[in-house]
C-alpha atoms as a PDB file:
ATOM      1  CA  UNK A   1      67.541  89.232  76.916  1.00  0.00           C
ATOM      2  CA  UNK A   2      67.901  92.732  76.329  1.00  0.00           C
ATOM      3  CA  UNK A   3      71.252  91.548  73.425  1.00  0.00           C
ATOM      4  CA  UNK A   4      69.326  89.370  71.379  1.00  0.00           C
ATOM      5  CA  UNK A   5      71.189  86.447  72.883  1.00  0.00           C
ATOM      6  CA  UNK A   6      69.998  83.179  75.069  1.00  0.00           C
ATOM      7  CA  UNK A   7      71.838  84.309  78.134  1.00  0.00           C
ATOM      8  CA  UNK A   8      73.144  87.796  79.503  1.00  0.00           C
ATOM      9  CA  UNK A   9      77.093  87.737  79.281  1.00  0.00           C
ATOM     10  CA  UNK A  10      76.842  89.106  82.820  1.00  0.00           C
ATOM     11  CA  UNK A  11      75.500  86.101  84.466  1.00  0.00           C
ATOM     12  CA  UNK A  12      77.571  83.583  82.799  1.00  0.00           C
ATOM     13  CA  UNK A  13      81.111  85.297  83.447  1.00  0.00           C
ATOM     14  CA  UNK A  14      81.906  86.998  80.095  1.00  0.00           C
ATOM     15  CA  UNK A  15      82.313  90.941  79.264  1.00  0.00           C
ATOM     16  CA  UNK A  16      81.274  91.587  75.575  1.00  0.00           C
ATOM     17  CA  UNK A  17      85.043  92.394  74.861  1.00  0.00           C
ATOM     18  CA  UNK A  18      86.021  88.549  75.992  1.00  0.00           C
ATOM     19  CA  UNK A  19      83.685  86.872  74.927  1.00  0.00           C
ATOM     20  CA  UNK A  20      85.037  85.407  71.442  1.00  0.00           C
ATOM     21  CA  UNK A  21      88.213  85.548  73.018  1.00  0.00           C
ATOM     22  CA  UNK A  22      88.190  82.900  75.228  1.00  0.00           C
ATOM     23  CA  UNK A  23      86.614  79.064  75.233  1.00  0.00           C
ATOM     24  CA  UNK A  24      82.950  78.820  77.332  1.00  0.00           C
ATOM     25  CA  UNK A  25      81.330  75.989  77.896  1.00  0.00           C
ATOM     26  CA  UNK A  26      77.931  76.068  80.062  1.00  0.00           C
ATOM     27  CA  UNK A  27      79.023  74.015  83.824  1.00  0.00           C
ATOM     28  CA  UNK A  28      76.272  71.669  83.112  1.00  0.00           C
ATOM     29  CA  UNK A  29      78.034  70.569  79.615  1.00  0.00           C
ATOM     30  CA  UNK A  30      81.697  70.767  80.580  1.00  0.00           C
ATOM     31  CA  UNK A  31      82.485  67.599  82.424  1.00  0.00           C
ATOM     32  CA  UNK A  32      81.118  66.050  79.424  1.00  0.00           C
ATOM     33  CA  UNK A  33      83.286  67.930  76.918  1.00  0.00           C
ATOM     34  CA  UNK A  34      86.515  66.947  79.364  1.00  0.00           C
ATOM     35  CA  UNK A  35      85.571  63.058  79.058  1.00  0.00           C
ATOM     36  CA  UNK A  36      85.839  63.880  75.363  1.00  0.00           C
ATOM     37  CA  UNK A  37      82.149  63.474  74.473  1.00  0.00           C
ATOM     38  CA  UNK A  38      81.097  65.100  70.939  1.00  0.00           C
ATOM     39  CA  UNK A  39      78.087  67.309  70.464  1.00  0.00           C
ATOM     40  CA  UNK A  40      78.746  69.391  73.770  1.00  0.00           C
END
């Protein structure tokens, strides 16, 4: 990635000027983290 990070903001929904504004959790990981699982 051209940022330096894992992902491009782009392609997982975020803008740079949102993203540590709101709560993002990968679809893959979030039905865990609504059962209340830890380490998500």
């Amino acid at each position: 990635c051209e940022g330096g990070e894992w992902f491009h903001y782009a392609c997982v929904g975020l803008s740079s000027e949102t993203r540590f504004k709101v709560k993002w959790y990968d679809p893959t990981c979030k039905p865990l983290y609504i059962k209340g699982q830890e380490n998500v």
